[in-house]
C-alpha atoms as a PDB file:
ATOM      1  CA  UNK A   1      80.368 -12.347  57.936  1.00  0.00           C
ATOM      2  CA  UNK A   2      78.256 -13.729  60.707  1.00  0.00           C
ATOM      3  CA  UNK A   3      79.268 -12.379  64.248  1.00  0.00           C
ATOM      4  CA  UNK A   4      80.310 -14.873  66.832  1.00  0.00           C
ATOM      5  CA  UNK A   5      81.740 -15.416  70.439  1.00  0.00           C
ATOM      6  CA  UNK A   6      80.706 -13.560  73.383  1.00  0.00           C
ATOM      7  CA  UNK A   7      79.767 -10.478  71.381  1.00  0.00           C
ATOM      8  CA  UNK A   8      77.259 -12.330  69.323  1.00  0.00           C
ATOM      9  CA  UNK A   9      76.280 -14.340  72.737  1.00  0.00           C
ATOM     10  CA  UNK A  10      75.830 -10.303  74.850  1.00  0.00           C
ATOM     11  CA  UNK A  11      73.947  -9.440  71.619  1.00  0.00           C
ATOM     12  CA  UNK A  12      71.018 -12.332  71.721  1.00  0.00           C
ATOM     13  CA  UNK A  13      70.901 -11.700  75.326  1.00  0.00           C
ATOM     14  CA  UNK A  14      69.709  -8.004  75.022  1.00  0.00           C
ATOM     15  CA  UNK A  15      67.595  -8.687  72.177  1.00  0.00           C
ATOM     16  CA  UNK A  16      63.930  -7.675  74.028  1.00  0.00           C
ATOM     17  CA  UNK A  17      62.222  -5.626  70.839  1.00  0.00           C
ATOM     18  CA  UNK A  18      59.569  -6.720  68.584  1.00  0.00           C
ATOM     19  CA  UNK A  19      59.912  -4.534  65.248  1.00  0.00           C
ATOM     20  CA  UNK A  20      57.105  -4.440  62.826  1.00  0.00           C
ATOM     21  CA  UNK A  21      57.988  -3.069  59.409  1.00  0.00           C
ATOM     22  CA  UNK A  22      55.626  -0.110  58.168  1.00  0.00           C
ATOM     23  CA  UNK A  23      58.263   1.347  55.080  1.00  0.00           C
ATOM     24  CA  UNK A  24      56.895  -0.690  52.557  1.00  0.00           C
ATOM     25  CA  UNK A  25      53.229   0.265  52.554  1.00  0.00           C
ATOM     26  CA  UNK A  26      52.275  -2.846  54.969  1.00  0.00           C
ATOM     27  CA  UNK A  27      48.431  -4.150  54.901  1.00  0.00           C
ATOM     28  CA  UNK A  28      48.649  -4.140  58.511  1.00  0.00           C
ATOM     29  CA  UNK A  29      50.798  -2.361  61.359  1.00  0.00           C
ATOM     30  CA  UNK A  30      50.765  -1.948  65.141  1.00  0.00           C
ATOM     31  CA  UNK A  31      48.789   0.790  64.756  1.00  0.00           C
ATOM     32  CA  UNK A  32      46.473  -0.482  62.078  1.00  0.00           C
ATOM     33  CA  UNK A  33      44.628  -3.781  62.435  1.00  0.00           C
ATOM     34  CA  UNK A  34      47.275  -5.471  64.426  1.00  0.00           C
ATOM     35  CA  UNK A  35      45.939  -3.527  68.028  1.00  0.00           C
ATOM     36  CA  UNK A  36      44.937  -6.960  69.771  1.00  0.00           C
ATOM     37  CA  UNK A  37      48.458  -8.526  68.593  1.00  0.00           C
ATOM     38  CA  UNK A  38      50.386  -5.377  70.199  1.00  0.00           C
ATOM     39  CA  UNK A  39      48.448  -5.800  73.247  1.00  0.00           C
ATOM     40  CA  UNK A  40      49.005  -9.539  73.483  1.00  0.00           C
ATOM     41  CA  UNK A  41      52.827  -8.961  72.800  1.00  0.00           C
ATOM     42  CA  UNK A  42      53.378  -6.244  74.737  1.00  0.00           C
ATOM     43  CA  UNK A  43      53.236  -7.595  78.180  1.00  0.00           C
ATOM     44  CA  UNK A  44      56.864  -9.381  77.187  1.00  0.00           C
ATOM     45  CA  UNK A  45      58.582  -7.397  74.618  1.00  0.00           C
ATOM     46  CA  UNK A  46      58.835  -3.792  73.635  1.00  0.00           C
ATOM     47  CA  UNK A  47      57.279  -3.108  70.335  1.00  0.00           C
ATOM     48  CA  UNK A  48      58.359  -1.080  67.966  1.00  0.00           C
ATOM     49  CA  UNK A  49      57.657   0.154  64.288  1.00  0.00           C
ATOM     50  CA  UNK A  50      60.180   0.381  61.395  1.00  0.00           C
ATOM     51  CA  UNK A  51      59.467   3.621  59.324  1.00  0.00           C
ATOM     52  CA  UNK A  52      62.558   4.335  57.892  1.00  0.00           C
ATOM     53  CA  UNK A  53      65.267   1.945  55.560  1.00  0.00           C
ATOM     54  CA  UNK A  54      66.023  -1.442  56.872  1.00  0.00           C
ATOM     55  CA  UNK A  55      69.625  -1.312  58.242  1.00  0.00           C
ATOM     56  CA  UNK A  56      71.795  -3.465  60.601  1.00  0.00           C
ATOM     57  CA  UNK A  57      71.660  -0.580  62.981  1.00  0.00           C
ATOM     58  CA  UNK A  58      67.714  -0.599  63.233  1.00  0.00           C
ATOM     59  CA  UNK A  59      67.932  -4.157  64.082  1.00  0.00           C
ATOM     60  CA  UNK A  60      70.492  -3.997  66.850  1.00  0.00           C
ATOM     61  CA  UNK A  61      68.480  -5.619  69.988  1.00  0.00           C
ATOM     62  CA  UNK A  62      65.915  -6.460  67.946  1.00  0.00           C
ATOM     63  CA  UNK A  63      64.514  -9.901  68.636  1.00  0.00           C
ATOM     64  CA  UNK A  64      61.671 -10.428  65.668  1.00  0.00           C
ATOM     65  CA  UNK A  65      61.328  -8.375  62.639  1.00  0.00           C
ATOM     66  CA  UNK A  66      57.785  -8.540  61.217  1.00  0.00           C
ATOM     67  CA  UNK A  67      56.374  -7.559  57.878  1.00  0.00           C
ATOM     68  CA  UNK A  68      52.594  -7.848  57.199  1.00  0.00           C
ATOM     69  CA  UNK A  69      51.603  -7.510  53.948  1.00  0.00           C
ATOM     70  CA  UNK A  70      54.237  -5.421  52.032  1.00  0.00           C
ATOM     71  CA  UNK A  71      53.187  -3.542  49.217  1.00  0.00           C
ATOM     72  CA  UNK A  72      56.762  -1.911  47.743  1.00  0.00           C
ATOM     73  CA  UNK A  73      59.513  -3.792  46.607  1.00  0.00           C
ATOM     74  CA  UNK A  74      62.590  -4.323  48.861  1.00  0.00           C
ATOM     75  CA  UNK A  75      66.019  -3.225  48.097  1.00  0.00           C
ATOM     76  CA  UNK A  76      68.982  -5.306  47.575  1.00  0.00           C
ATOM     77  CA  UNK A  77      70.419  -3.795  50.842  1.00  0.00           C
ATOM     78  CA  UNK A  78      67.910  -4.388  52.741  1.00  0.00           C
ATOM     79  CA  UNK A  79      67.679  -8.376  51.565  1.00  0.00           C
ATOM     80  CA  UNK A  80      71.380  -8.327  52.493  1.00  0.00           C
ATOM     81  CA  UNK A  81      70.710  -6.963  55.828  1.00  0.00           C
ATOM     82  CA  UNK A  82      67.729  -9.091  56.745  1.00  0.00           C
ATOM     83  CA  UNK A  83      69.956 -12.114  55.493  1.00  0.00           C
ATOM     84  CA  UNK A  84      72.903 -11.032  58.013  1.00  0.00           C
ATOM     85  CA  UNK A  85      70.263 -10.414  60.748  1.00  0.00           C
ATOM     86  CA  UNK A  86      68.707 -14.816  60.538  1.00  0.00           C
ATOM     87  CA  UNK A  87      72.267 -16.267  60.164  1.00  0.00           C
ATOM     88  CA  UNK A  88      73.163 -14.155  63.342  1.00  0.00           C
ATOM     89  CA  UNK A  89      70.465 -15.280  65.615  1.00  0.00           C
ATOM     90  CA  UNK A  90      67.666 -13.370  65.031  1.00  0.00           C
ATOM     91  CA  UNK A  91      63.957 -13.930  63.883  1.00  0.00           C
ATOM     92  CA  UNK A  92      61.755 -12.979  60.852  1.00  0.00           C
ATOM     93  CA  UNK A  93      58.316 -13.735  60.655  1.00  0.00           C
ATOM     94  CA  UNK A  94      56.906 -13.177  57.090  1.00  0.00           C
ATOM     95  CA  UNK A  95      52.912 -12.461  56.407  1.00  0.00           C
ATOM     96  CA  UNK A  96      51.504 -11.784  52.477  1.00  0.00           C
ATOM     97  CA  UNK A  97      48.010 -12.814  51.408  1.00  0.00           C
ATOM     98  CA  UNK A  98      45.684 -13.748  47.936  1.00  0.00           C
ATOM     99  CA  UNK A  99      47.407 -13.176  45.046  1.00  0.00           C
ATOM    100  CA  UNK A 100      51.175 -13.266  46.036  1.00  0.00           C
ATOM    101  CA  UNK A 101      53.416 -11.277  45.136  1.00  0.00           C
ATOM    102  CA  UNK A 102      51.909  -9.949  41.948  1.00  0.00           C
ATOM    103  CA  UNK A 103      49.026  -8.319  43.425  1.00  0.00           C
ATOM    104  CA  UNK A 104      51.336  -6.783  46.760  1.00  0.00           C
ATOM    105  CA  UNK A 105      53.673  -5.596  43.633  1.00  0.00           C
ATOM    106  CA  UNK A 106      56.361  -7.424  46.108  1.00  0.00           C
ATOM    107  CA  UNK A 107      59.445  -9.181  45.936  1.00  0.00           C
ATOM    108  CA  UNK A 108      59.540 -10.760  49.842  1.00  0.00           C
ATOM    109  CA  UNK A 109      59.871 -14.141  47.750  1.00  0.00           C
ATOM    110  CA  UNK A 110      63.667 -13.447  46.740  1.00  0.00           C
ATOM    111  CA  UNK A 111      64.400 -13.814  50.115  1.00  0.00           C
ATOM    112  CA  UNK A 112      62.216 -16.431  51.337  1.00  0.00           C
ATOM    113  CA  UNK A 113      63.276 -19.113  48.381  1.00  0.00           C
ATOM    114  CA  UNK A 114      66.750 -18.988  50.034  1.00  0.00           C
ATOM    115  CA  UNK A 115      65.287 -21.218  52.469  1.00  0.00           C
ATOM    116  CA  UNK A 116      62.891 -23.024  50.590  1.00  0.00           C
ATOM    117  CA  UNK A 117      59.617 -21.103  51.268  1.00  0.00           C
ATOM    118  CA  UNK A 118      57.564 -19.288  48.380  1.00  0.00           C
ATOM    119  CA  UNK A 119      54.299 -17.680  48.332  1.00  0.00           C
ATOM    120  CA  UNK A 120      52.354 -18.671  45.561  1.00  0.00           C
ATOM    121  CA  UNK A 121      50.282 -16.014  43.276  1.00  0.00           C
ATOM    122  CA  UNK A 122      46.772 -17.627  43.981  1.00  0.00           C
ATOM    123  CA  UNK A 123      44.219 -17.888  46.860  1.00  0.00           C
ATOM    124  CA  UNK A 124      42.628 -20.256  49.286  1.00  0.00           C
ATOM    125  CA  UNK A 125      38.651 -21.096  49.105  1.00  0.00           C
ATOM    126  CA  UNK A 126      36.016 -23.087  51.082  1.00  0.00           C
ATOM    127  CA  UNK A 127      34.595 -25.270  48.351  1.00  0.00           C
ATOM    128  CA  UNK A 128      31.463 -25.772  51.051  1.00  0.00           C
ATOM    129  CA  UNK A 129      29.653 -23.064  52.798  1.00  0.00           C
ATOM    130  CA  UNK A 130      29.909 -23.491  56.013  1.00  0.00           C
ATOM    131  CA  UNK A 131      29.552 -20.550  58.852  1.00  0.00           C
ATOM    132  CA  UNK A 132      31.602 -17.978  56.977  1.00  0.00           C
ATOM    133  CA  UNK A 133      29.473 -16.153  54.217  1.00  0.00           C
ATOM    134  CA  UNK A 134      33.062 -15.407  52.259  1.00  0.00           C
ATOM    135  CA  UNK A 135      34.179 -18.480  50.206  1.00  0.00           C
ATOM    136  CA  UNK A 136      37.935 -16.489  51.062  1.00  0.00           C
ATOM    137  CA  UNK A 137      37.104 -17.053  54.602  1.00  0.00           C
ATOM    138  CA  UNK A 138      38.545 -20.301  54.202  1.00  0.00           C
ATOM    139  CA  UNK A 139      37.558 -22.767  57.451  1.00  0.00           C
ATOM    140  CA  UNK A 140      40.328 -25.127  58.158  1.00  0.00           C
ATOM    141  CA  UNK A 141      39.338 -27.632  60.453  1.00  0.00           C
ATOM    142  CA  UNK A 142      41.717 -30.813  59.509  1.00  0.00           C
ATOM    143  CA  UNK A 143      45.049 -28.607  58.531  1.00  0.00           C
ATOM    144  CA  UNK A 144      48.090 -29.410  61.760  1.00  0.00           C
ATOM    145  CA  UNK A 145      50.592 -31.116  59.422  1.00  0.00           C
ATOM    146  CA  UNK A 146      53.139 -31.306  62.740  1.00  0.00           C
ATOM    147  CA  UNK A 147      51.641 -32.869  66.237  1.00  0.00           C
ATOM    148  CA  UNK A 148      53.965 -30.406  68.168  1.00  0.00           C
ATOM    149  CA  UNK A 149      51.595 -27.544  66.965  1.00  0.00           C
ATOM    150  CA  UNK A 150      48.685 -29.351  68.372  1.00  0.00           C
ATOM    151  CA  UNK A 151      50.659 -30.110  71.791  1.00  0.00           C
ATOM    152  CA  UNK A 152      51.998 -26.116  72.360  1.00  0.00           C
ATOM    153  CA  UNK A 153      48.658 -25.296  71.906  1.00  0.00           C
ATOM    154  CA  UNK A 154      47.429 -27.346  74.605  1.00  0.00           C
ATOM    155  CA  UNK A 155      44.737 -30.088  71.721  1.00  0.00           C
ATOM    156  CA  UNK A 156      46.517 -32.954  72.137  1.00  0.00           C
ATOM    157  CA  UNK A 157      44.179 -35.458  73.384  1.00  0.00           C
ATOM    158  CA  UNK A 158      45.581 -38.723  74.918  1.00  0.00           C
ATOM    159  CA  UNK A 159      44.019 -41.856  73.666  1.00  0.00           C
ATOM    160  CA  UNK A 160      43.813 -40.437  70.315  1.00  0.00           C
ATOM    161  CA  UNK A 161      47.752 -39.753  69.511  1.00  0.00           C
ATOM    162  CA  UNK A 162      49.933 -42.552  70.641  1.00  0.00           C
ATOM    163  CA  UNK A 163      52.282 -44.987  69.439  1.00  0.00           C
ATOM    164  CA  UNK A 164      50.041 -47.331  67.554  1.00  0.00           C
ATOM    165  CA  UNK A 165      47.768 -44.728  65.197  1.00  0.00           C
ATOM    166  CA  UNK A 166      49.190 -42.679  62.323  1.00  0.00           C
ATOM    167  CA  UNK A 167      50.437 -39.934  64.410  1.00  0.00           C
ATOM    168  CA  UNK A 168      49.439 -36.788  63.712  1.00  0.00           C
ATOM    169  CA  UNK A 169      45.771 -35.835  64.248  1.00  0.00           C
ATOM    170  CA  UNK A 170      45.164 -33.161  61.606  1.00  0.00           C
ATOM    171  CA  UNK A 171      41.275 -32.198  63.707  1.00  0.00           C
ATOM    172  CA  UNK A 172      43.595 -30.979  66.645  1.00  0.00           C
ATOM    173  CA  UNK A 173      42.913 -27.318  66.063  1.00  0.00           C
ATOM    174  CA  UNK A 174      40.209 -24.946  64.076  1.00  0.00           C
ATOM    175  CA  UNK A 175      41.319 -21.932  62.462  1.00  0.00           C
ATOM    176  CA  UNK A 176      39.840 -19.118  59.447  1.00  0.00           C
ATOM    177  CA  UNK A 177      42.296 -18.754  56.839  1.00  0.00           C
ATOM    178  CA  UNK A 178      40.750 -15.151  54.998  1.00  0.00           C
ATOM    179  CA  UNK A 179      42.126 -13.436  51.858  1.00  0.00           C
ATOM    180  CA  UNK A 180      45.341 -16.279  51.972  1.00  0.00           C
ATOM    181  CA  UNK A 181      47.663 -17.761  49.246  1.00  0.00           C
ATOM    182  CA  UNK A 182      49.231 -21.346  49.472  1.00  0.00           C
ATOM    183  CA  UNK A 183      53.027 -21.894  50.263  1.00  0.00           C
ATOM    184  CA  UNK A 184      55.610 -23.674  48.164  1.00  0.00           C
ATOM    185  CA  UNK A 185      57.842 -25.631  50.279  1.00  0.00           C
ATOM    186  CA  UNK A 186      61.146 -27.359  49.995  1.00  0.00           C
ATOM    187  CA  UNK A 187      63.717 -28.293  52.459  1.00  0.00           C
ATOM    188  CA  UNK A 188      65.261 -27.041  54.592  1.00  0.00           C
ATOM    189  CA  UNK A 189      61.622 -25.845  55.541  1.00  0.00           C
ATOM    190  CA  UNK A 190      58.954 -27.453  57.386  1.00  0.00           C
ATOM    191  CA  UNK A 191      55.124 -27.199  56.779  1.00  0.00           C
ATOM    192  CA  UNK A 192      53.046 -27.152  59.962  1.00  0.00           C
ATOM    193  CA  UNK A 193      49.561 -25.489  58.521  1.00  0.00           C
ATOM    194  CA  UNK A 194      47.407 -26.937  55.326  1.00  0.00           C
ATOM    195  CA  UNK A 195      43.960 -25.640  53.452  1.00  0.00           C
ATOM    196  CA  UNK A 196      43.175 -29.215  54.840  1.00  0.00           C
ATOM    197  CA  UNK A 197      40.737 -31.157  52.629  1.00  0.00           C
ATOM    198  CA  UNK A 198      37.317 -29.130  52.148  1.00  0.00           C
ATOM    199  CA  UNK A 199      39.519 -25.739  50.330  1.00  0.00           C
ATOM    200  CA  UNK A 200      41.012 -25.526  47.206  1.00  0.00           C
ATOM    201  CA  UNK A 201      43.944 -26.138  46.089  1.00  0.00           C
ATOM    202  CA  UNK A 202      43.740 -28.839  48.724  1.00  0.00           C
ATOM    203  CA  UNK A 203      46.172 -29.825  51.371  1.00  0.00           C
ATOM    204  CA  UNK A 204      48.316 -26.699  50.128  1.00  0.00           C
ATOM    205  CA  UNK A 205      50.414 -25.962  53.093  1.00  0.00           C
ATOM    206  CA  UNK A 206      50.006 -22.346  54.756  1.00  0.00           C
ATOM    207  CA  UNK A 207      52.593 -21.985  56.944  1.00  0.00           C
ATOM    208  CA  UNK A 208      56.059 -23.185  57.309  1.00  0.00           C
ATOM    209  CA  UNK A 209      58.519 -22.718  59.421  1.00  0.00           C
ATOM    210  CA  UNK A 210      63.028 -22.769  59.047  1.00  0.00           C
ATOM    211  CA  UNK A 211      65.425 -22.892  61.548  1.00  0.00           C
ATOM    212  CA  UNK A 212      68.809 -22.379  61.169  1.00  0.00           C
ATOM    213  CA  UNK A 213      70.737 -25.239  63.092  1.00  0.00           C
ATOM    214  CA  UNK A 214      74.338 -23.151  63.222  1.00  0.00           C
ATOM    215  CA  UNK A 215      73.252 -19.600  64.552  1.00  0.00           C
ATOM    216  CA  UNK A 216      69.545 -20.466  66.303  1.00  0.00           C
ATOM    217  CA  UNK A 217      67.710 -17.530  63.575  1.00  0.00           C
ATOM    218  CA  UNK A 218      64.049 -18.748  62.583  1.00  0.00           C
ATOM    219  CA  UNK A 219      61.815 -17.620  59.813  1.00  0.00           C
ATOM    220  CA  UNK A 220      58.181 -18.199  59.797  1.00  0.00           C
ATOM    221  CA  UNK A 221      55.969 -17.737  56.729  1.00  0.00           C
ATOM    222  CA  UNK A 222      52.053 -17.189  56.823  1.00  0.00           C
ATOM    223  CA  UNK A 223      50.443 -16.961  53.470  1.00  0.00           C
ATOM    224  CA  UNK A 224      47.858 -14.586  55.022  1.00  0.00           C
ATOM    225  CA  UNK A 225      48.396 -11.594  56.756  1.00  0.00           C
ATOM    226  CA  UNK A 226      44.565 -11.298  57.804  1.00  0.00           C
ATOM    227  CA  UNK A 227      44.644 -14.671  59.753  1.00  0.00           C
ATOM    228  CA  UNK A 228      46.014 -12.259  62.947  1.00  0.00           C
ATOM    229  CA  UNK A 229      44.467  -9.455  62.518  1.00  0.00           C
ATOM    230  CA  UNK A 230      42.015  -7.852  65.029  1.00  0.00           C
ATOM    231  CA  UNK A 231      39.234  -9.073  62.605  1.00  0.00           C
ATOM    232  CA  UNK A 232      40.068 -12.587  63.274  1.00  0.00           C
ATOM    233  CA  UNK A 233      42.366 -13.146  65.806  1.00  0.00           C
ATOM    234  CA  UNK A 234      39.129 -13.978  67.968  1.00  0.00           C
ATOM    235  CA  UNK A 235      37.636 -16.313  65.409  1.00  0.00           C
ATOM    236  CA  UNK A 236      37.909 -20.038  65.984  1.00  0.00           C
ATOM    237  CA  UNK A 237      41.456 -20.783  66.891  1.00  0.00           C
ATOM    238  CA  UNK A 238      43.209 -18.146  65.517  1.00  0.00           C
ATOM    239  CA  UNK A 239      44.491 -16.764  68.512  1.00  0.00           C
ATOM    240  CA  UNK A 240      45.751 -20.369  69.985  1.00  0.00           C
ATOM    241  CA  UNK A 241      47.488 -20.447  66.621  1.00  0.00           C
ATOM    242  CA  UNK A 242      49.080 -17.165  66.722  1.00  0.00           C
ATOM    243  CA  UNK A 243      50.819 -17.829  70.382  1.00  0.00           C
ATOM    244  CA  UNK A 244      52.305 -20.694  69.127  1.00  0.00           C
ATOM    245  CA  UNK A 245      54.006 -19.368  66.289  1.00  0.00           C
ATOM    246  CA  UNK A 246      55.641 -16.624  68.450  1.00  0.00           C
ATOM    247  CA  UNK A 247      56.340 -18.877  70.995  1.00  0.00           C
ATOM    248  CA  UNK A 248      58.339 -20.813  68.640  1.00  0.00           C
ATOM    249  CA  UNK A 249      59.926 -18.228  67.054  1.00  0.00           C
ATOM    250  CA  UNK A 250      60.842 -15.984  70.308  1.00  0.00           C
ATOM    251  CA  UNK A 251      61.909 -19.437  73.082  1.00  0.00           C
ATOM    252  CA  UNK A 252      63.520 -22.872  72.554  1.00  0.00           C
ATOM    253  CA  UNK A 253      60.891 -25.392  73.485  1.00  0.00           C
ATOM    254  CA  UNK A 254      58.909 -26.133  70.719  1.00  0.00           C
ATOM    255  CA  UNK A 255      60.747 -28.606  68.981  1.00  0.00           C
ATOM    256  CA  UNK A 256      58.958 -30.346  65.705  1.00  0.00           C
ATOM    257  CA  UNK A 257      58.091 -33.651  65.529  1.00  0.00           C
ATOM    258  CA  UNK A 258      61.098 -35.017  62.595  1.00  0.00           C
ATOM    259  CA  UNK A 259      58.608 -37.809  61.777  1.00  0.00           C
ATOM    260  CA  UNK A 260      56.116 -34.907  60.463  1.00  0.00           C
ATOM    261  CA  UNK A 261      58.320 -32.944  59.782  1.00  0.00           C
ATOM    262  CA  UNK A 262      60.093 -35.119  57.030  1.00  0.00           C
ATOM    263  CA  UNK A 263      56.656 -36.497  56.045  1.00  0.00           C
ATOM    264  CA  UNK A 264      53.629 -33.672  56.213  1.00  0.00           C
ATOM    265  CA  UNK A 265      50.431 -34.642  54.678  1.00  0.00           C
ATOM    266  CA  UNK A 266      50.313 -32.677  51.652  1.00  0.00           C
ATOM    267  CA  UNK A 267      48.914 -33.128  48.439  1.00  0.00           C
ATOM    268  CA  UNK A 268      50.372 -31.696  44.782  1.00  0.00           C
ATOM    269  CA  UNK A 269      49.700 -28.456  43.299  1.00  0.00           C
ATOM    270  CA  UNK A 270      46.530 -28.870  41.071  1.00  0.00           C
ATOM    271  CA  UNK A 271      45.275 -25.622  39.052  1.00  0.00           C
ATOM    272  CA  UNK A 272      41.448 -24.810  38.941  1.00  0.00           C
ATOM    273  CA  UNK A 273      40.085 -25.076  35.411  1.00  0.00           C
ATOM    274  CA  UNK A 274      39.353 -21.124  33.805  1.00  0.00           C
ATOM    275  CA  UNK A 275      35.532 -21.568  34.192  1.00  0.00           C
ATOM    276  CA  UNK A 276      35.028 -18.490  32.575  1.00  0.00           C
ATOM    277  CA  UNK A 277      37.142 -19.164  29.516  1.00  0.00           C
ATOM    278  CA  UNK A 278      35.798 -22.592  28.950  1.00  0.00           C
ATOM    279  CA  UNK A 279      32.206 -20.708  28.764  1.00  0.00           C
ATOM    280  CA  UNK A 280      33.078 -19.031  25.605  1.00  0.00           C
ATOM    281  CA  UNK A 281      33.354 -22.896  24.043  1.00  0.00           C
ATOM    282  CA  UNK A 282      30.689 -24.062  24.759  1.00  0.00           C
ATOM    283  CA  UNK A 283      30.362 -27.762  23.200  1.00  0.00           C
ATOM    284  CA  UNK A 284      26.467 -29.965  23.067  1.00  0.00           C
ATOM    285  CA  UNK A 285      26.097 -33.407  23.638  1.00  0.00           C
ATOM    286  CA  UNK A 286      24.299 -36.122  21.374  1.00  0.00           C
ATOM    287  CA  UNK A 287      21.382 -36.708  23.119  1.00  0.00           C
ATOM    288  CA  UNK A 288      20.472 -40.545  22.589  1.00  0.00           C
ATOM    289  CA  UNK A 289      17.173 -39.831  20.806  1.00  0.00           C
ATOM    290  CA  UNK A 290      18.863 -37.649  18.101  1.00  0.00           C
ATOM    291  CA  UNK A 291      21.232 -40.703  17.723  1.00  0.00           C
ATOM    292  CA  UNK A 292      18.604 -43.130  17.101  1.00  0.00           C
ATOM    293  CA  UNK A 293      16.463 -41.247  15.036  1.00  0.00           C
ATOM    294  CA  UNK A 294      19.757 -40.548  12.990  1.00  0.00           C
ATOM    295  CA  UNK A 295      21.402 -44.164  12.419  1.00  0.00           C
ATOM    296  CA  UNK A 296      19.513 -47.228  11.687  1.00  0.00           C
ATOM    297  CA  UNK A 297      20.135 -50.649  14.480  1.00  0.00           C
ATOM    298  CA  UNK A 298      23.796 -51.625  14.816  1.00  0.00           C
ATOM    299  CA  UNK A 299      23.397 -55.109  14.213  1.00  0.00           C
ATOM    300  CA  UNK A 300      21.347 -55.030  10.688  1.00  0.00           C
ATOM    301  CA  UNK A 301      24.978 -52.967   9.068  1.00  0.00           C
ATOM    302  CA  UNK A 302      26.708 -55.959   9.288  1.00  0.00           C
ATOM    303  CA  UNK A 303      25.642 -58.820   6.343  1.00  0.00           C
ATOM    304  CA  UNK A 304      26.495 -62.499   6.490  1.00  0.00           C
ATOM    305  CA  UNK A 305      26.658 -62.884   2.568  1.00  0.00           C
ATOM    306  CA  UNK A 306      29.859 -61.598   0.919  1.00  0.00           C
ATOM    307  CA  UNK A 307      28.548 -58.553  -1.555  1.00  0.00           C
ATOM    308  CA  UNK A 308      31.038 -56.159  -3.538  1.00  0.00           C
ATOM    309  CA  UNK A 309      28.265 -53.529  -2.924  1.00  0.00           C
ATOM    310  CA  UNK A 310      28.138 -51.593   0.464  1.00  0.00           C
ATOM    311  CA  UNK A 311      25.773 -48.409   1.073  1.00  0.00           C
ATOM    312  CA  UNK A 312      28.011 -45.327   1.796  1.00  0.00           C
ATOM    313  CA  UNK A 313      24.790 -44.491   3.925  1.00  0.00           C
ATOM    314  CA  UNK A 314      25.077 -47.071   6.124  1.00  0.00           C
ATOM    315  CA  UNK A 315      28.833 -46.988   6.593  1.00  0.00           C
ATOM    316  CA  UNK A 316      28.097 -43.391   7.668  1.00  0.00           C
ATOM    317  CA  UNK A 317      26.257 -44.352  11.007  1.00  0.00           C
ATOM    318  CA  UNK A 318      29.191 -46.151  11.550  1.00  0.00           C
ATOM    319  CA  UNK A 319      32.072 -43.532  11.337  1.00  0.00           C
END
């Protein structure tokens, strides 16, 4: 049962921590990889790291819970708990990476299909080279699916977003997507980030956000847990990216665009052929010299006087 009235009111109020998860084997942690986030963060909120079960009592005043990368499965309990702790108010934000849950030997995705988000078992390439020697060091430069991502991150440019064009302008903002996995999304959930048109699968969305209207709690998915890391956080406009999804998770006044938000520009899941299993069956083409060497003319088959007898040879070029 969600908690409400002025307890639940007291309780939002003294949320100030920032809890990052490190019990289930995380990819990255405050303490590992995630330095330059903690420093960024820290200035505002008290962080804190999780090494023990996930509880209701390890969450009291606990404004974000983060999990980068989990590599153990989570408990029934602790879905239960992390269920209780959205509907009342507070905020989760959710990070895997290439290959899903299959290769983290995960199960984040039970709770993240409750609200319509799903990492997908696959990862995000650059089908062109360009500045990144990785092909997984996906580029993204056409992938804001939402216009109020572009504004909080101060790219909106006037003259180029107003009432008359389409909208959105997908070029507001740059960003390296490495070692990610596309996002399944369904209302209630909104995609704001794409693989944009130059990576495959193409326009796949990234990141998506849900907000629960009743109790104010907001979940934020990232289908790569690298994209903030101390790695990249400096690279393009990773870090531009990064303040506005805890901007919009932690305060009120980032509101999405509905328009967008109802609408993104996304295109459907399309699977890569198996290269390597097609080049086991292998098949030649006729070249058009065997062909003519092989059948006489076309035209010369065909007879104008009516004869019972017909050349099986000739019917052969035919077939």
């Amino acid at each position: 049962m969600v908690v409400t009235g002025p307890q639940a009111i007291m309780e939002k109020e003294l949320r100030s921590t920032i809890l990052f998860n490190a019990y289930k084997k995380e990819v990255f942690t405050t303490s590992n990889g995630y330095k330059s986030m903690q420093k960024k963060l820290r200035g505002n909120w008290k962080i804190q790291s999780l090494k023990d079960e996930i509880t209701s009592e390890k969450l009291i005043g606990v404004k974000l819970w983060i999990t980068a990368g989990p590599r153990e499965k989570f408990t029934a309990a602790e879905f239960e708990v992390l269920k209780k702790y959205l509907d009342g108010g507070g905020d989760i934000l959710v990070m895997l990476g290439e290959g899903g849950e299959s290769r983290f030997d995960t199960n984040i995705n039970f709770l993240l299909e409750e609200y319509g988000i799903m990492v997908n078992n696959d990862a995000v390439v650059r089908n062109v080279y360009y500045k990144y020697f990785h092909p997984k060091e996906a580029l993204v430069s056409d992938g804001v699916l939402n216009r109020e991502i572009s504004r909080a991150a101060g790219k909106a440019v006037p003259g180029i977003i107003d009432e008359e064009s389409s909208g959105n302008n997908a070029q507001a903002l740059t960003f390296v997507y490495p070692f990610g996995a596309t996002l399944n999304v369904m209302k209630p959930a909104v995609a704001v980030l794409s693989t944009g048109s130059v990576c495959f699968p193409l326009n796949r969305p990234i990141l998506a956000f849900y907000h629960s209207k009743d109790q104010g709690g907001k979940l934020a998915v990232l289908g790569s847990c690298h994209m903030f890391s101390d790695q990249y956080l400096d690279k393009e406009e990773n870090s531009k990216i990064m303040d506005v999804v805890f901007q919009w998770l932690t305060a009120g006044d980032i509101q999405l665009n509905q328009i967008d938000a109802e609408d993104p520009e996304i295109s459907d899941y399309m699977m890569v052929p198996d290269t390597a299993t097609l080049s086991e069956r292998l098949r030649v083409c006729l070249q058009e010299g065997d062909l003519r060497r092989r059948c006489p003319p076309f035209s010369p088959q065909f007879s104008r006087q009516v004869s019972g007898n017909y050349h099986l040879l000739h019917w052969s070029c035919l077939t």
